[in-house]
N, C-alpha and C. Protein backbone atom coordinates (compact mmCIF):
# COMPACT_ATOMS: atom_id res chain seq x y z
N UNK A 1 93.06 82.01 144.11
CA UNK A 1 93.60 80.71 144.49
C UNK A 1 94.82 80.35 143.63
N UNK A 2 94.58 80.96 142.45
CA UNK A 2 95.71 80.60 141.26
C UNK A 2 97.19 81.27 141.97
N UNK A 3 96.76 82.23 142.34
CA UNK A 3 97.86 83.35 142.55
C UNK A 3 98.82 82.66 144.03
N UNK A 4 97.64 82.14 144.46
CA UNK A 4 98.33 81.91 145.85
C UNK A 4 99.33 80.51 145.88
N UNK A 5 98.63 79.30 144.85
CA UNK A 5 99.67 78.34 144.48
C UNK A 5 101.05 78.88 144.07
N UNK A 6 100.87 79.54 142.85
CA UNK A 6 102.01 80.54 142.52
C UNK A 6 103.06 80.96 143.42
N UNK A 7 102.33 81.64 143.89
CA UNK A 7 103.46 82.36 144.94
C UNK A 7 104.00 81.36 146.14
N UNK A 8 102.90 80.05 146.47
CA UNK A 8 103.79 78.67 147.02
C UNK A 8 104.80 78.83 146.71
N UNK A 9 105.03 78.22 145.42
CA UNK A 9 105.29 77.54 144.66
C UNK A 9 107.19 78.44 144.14
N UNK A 10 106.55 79.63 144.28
CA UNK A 10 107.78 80.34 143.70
C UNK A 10 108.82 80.84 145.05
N UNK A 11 108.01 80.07 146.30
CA UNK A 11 109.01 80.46 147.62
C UNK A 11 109.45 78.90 147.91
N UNK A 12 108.64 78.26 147.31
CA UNK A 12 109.37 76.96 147.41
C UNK A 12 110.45 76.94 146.86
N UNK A 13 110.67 77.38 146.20
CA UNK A 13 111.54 77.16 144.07
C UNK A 13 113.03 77.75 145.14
N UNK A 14 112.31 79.28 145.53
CA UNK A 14 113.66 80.15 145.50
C UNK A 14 114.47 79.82 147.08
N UNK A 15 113.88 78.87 147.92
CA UNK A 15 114.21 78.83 149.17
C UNK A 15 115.17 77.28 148.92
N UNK A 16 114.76 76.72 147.82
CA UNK A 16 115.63 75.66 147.22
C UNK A 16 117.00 76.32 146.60
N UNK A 17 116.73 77.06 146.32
CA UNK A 17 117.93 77.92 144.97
C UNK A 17 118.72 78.33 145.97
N UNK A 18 118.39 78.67 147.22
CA UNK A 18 119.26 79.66 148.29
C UNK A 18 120.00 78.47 149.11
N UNK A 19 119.45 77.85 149.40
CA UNK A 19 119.82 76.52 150.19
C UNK A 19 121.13 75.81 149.57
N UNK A 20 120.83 75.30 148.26
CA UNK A 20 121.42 74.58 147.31
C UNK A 20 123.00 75.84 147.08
N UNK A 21 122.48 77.11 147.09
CA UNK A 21 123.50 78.25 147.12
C UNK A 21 124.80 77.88 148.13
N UNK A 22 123.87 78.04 149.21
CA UNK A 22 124.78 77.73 150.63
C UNK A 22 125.45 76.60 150.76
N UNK A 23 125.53 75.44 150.46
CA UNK A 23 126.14 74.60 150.06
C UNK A 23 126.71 74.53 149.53
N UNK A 24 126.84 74.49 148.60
CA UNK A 24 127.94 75.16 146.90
C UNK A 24 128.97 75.99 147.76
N UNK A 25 128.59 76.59 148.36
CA UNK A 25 129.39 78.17 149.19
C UNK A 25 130.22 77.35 150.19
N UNK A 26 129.69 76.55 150.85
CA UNK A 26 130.42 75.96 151.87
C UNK A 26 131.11 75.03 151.41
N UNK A 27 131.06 74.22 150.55
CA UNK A 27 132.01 73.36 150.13
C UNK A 27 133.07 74.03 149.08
N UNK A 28 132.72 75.35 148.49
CA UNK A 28 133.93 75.76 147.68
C UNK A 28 134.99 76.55 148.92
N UNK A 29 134.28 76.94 150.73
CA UNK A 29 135.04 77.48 151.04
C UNK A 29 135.95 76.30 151.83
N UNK A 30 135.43 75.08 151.94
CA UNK A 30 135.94 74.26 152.92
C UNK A 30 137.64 73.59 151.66
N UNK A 31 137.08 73.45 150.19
CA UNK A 31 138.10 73.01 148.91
C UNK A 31 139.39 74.75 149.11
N UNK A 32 138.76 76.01 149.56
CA UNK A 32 139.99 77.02 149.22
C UNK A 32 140.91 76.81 150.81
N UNK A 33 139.99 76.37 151.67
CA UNK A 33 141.12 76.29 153.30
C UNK A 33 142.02 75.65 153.25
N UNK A 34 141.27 73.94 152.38
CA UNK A 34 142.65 72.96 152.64
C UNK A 34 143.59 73.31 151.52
N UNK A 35 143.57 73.66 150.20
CA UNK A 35 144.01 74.01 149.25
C UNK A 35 144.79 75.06 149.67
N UNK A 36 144.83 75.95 150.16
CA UNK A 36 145.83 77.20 150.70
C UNK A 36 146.81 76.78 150.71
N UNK A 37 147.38 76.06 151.87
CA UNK A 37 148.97 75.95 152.37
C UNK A 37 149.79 75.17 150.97
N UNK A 38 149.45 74.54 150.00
CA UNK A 38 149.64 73.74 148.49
C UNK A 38 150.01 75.20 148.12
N UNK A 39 148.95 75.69 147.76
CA UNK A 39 149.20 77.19 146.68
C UNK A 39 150.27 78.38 147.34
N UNK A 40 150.31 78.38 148.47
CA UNK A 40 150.94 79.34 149.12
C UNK A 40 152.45 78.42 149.36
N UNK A 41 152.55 77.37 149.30
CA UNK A 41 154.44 76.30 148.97
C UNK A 41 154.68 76.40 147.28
N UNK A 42 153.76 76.73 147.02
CA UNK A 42 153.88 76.87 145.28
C UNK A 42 154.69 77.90 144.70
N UNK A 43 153.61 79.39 145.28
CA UNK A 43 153.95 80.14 145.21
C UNK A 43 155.26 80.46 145.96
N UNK A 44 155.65 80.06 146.68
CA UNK A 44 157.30 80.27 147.62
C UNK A 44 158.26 80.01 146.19
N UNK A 45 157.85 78.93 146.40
CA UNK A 45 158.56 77.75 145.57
C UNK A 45 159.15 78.78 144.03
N UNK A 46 158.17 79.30 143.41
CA UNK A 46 158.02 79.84 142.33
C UNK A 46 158.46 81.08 142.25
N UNK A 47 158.56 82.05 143.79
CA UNK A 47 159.04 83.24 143.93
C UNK A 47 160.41 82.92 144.42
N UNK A 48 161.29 82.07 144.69
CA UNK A 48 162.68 82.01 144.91
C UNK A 48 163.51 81.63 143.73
N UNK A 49 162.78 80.43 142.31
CA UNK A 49 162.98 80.54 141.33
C UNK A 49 163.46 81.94 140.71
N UNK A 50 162.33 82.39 140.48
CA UNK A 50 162.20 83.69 140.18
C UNK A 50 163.31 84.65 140.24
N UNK A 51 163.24 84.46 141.61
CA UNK A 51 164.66 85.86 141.94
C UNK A 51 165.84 84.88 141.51
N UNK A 52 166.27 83.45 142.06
CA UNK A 52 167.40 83.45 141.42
C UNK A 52 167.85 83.48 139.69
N UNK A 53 167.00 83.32 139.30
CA UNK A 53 166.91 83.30 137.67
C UNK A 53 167.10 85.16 137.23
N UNK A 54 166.20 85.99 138.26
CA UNK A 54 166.27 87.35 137.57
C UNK A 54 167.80 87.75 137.81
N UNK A 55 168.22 87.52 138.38
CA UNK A 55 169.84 87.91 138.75
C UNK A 55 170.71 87.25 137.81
N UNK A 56 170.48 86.76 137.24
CA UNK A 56 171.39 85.35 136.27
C UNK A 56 171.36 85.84 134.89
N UNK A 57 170.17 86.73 135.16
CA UNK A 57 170.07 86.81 133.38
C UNK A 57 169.74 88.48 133.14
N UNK A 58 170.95 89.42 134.32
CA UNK A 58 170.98 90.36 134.14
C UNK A 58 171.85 91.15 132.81
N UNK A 59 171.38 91.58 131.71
CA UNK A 59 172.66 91.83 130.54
C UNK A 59 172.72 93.16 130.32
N UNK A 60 174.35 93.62 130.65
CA UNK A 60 174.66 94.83 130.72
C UNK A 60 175.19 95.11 129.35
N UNK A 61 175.09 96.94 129.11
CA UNK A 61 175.12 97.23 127.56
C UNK A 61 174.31 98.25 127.56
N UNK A 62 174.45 98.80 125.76
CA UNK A 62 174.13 100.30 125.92
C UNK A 62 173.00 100.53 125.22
N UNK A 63 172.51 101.29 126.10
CA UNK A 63 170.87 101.71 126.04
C UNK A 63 170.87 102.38 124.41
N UNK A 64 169.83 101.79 123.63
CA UNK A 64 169.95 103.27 122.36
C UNK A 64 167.81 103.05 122.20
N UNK A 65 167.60 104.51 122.23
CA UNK A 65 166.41 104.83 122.56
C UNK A 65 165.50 104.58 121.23
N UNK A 66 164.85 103.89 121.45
CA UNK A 66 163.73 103.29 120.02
C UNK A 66 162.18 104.24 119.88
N UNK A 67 162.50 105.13 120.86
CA UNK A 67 160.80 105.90 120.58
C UNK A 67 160.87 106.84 119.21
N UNK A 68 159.91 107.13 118.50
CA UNK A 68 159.91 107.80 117.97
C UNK A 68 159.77 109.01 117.78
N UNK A 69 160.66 109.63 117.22
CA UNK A 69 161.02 111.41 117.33
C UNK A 69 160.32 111.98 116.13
N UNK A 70 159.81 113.39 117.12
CA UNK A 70 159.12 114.29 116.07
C UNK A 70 159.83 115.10 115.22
């Protein structure tokens, strides 16, 4: 009888834990959908920076090799 409360008891527990899971799951996927099109104007935003800045701060000049020789 002991055993059988138990094992109630421990499908109660874990059918809560799974539930409570799925939720969590669905609301972190419903926060990444609307959040997308923000992060993805960000990232634009941040990759056109980018290139115009890498071109700007190209500095020409002569290579002298720093590895060390045997």
């Amino acid at each position: 009888m002991k055993n059988l409360i138990t094992g109630f008891i421990a499908v109660v527990v874990s059918l809560f834990t799974i539930s409570l899971a799925a939720v969590m799951g669905l609301f972190i996927a419903i926060a990444a959908v609307i959040s997308k099109p923000f992060i993805m104007k960000k990232m634009a935003k941040h990759r056109q920076e980018h290139m115009r800045s890498e071109s700007a701060t190209t500095i020409d000049g002569e290579y002298q090799d720093v590895t060390p020789q045997r």
